[in-house]
N, C-alpha and C. Protein backbone atom coordinates (compact mmCIF):
# COMPACT_ATOMS: atom_id res chain seq x y z
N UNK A 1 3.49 39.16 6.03
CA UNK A 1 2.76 38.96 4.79
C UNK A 1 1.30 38.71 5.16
N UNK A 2 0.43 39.04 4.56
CA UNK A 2 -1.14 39.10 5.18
C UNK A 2 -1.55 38.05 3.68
N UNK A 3 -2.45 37.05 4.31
CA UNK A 3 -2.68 36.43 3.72
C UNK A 3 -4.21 36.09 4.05
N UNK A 4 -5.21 36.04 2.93
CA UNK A 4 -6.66 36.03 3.47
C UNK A 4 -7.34 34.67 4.33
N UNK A 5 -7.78 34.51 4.74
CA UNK A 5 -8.48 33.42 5.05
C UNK A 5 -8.92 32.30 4.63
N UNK A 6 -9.37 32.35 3.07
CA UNK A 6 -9.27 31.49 2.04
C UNK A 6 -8.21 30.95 1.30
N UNK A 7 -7.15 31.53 1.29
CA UNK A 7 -6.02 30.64 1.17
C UNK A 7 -5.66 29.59 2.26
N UNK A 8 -5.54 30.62 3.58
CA UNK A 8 -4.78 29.32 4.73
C UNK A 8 -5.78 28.50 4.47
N UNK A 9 -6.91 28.69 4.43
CA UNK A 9 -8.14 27.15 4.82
C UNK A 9 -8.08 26.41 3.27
N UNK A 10 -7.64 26.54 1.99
CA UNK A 10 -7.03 26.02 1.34
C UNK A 10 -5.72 25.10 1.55
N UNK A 11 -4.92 25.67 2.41
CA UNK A 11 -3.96 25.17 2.82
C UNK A 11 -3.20 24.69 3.99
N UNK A 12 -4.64 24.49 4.87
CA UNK A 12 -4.53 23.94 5.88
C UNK A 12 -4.35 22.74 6.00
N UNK A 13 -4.64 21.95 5.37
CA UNK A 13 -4.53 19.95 5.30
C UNK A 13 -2.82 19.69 4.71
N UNK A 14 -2.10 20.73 3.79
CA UNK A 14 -1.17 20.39 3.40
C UNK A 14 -0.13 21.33 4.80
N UNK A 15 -0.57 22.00 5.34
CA UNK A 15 -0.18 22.51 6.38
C UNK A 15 -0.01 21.53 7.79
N UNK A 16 -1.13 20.90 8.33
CA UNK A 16 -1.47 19.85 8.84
C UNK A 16 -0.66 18.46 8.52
N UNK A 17 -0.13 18.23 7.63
CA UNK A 17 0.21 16.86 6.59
C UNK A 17 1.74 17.39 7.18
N UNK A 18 2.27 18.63 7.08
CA UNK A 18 3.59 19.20 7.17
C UNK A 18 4.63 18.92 5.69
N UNK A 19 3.59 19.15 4.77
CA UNK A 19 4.16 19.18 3.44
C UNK A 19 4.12 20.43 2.82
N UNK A 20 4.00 21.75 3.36
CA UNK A 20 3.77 23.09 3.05
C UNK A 20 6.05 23.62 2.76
N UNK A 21 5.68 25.03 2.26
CA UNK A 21 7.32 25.31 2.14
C UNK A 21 7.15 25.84 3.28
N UNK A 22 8.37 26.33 3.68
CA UNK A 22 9.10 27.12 4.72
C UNK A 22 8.25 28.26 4.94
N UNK A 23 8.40 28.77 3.49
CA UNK A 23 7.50 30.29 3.42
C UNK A 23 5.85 30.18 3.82
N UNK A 24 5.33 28.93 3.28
CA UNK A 24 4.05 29.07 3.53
C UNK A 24 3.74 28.92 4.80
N UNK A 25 4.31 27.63 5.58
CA UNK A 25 4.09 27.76 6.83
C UNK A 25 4.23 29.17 7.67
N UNK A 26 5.52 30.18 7.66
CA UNK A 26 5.74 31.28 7.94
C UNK A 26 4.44 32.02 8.11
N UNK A 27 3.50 32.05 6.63
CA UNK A 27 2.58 33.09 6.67
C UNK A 27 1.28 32.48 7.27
N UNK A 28 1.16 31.29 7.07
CA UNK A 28 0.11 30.47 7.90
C UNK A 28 -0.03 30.54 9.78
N UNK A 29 1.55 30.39 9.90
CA UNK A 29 1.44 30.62 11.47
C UNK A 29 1.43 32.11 11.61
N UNK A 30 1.62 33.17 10.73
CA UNK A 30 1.45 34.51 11.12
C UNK A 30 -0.16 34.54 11.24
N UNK A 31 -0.84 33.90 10.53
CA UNK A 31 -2.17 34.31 9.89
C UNK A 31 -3.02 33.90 11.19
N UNK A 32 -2.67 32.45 11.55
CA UNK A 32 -3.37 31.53 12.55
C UNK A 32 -3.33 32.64 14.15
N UNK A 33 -2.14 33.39 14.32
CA UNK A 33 -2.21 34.01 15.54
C UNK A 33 -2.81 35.30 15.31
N UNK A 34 -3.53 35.55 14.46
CA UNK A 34 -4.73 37.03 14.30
C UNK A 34 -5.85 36.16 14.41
N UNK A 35 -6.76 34.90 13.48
CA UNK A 35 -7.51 34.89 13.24
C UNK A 35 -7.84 33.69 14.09
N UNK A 36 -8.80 33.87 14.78
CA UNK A 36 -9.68 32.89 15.68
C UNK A 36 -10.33 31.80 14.78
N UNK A 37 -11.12 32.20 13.64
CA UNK A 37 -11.97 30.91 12.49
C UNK A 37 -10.83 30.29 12.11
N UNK A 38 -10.03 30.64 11.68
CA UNK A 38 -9.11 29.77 11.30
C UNK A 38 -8.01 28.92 11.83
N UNK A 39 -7.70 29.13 13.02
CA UNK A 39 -7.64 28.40 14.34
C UNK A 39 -7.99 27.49 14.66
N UNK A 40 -9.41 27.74 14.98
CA UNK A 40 -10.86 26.79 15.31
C UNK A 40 -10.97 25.59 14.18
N UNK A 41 -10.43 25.95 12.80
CA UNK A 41 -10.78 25.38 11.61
C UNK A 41 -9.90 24.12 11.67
N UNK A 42 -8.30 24.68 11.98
CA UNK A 42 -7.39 23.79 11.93
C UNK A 42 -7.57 23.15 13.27
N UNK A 43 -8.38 22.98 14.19
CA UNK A 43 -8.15 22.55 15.74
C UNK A 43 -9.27 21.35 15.20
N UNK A 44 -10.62 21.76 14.36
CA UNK A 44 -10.95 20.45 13.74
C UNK A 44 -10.62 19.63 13.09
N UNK A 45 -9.70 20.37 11.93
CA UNK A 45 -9.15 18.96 11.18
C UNK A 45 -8.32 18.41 11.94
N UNK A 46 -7.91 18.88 13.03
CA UNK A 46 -6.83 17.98 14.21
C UNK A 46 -7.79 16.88 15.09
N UNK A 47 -8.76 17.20 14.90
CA UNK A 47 -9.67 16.59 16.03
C UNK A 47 -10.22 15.33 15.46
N UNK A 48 -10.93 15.86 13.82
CA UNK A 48 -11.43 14.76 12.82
C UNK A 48 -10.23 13.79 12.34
N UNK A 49 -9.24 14.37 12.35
CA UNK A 49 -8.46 13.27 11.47
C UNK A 49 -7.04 13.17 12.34
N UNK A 50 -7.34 12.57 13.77
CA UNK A 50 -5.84 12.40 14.58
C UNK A 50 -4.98 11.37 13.65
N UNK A 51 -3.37 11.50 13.82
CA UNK A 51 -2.45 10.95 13.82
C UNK A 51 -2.50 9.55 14.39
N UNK A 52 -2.58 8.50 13.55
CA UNK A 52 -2.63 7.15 14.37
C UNK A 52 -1.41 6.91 15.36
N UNK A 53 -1.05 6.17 16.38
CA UNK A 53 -0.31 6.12 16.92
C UNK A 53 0.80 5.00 16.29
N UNK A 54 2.28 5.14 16.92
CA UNK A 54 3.02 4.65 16.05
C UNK A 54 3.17 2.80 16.52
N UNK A 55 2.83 2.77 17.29
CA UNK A 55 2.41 1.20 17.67
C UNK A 55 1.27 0.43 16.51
N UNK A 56 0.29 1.35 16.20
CA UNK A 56 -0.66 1.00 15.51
C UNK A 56 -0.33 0.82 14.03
N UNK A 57 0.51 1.46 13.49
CA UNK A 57 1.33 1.92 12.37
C UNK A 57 1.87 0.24 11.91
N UNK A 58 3.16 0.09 13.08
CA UNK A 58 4.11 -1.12 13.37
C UNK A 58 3.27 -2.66 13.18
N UNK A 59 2.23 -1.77 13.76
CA UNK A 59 1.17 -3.37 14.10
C UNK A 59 0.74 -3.84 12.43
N UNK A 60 0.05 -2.65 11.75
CA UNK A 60 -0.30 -2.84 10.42
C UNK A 60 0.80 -3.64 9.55
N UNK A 61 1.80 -2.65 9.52
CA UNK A 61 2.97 -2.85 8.57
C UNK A 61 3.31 -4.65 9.42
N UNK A 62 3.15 -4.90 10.17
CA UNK A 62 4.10 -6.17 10.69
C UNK A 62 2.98 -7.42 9.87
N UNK A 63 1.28 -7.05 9.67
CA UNK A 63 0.48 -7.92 9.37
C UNK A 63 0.52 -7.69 8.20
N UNK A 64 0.72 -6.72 7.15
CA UNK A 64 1.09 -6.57 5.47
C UNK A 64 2.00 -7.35 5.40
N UNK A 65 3.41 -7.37 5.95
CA UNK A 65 4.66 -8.40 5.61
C UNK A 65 4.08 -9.58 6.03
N UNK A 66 3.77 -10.00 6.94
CA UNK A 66 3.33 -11.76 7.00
C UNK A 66 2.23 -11.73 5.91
N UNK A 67 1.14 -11.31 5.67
CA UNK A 67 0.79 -11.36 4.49
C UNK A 67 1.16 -11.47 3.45
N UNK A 68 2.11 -10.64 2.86
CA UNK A 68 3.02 -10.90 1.89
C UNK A 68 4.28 -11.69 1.93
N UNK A 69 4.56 -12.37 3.06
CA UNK A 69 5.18 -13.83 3.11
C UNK A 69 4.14 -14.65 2.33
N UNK A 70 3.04 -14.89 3.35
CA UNK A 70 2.06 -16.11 2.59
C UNK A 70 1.31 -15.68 1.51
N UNK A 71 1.53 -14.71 1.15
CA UNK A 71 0.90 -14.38 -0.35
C UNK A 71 2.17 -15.39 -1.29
N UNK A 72 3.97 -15.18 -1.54
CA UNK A 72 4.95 -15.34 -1.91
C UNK A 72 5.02 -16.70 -2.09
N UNK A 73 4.72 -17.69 -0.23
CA UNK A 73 4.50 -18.94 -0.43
C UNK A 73 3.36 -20.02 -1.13
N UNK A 74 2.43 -19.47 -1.03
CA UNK A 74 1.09 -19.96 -1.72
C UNK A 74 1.74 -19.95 -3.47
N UNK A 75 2.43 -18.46 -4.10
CA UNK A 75 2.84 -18.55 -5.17
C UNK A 75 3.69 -19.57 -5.72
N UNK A 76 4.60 -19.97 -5.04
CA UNK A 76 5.76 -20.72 -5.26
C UNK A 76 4.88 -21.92 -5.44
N UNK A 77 4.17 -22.56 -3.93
CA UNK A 77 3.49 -23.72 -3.98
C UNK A 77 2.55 -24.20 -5.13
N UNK A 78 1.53 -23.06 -5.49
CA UNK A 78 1.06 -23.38 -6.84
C UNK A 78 1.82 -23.34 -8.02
N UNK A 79 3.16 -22.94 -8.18
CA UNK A 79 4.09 -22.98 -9.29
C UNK A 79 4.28 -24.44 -9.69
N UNK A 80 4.92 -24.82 -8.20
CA UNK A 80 5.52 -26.27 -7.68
C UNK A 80 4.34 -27.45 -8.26
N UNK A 81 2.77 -27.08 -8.00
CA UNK A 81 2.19 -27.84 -8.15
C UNK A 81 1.70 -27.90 -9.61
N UNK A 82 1.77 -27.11 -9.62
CA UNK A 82 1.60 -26.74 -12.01
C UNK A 82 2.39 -27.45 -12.48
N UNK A 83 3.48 -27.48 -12.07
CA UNK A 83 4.96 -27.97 -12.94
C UNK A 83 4.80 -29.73 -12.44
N UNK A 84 4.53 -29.78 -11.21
CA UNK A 84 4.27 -31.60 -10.57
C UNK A 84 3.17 -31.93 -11.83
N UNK A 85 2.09 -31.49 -11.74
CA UNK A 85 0.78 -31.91 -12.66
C UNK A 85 1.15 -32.07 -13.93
N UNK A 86 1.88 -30.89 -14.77
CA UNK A 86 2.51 -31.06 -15.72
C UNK A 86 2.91 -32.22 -16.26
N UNK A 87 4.34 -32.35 -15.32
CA UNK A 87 5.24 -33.35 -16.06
C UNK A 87 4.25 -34.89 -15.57
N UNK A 88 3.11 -34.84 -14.58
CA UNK A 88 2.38 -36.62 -14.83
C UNK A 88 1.44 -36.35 -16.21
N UNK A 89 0.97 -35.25 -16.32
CA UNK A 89 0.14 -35.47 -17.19
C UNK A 89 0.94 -35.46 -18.86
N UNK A 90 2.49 -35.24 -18.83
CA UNK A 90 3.32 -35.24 -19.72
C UNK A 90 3.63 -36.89 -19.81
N UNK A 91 4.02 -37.41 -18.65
CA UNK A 91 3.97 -38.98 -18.64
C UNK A 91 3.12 -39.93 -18.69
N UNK A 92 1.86 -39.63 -18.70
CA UNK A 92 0.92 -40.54 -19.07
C UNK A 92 0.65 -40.82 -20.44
N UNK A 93 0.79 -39.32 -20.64
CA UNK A 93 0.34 -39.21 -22.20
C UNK A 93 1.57 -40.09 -22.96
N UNK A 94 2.98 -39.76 -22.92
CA UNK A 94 4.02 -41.09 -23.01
C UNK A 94 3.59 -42.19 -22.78
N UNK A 95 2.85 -42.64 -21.78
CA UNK A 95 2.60 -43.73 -21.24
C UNK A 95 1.56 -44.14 -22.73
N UNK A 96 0.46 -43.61 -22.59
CA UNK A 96 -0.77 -44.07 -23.33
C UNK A 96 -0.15 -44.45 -24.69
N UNK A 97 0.74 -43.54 -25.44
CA UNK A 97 1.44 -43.48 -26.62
C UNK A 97 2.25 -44.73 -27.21
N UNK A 98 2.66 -45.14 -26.05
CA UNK A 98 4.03 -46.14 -26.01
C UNK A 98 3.09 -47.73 -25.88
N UNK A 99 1.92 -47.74 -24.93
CA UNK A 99 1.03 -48.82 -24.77
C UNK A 99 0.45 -49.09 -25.80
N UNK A 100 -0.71 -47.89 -26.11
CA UNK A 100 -1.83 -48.25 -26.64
C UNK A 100 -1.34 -47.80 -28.51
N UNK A 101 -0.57 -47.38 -28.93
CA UNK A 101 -0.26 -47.36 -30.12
C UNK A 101 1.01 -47.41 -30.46
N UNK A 102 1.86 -48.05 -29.38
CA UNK A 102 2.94 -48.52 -29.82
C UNK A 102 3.73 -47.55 -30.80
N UNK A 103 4.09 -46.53 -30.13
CA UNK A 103 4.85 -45.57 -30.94
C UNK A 103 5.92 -45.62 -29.67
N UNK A 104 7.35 -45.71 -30.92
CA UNK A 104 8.64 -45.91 -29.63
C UNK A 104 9.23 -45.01 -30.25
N UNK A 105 10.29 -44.44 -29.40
CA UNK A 105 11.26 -43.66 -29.39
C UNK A 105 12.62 -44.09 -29.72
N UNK A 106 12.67 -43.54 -30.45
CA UNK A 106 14.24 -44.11 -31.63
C UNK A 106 15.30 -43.43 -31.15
N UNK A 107 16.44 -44.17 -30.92
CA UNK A 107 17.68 -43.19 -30.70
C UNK A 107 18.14 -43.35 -31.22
């Protein structure tokens, strides 16, 4: 299948990515072994945009999850401390009520 030059270099990054079909790759690698520019083209986007290594990957993903541990705990802790503040500032106000204007609670 002959395919122009402006397509593969259209579809070289999704080629590159290895998200292309079966078929397209087919005509891409037919295309790539005639044409030298387009070769050259894809040997830069290989060059500009390498594959991180998979250590580096592991390393990220391992510092997002501890992050998002202490993102989880900080949440809880300020929950914990809303609800502590709460219920004193719920008991004082009882407090003040029951002292200073003598309003009691009837059972």
């Amino acid at each position: 299948m002959k395919v122009s030059c402006e397509i593969v270099r259209d579809l070289l990054p999704l080629y590159l990515d290895g998200v292309c079909s079966n078929d397209s790759n087919a005509a891409i690698d037919e295309h790539l072994l005639a044409c030298e520019n387009c070769k050259a083209e894809l040997q830069a986007m290989q060059n500009s945009f390498p594959l991180n290594s998979v250590e580096k990957n592991l390393y990220e993903a391992e510092a997002v999850k501890n992050l998002s541990k202490k993102w989880k705990k900080s949440i809880k802790w300020s929950l914990l401390k809303g609800i502590l503040i709460t219920v004193l500032v719920l008991a004082a106000l009882a407090l003040i009520l029951y002292v200073f204007l003598d309003i009691k609670v009837i059972y």
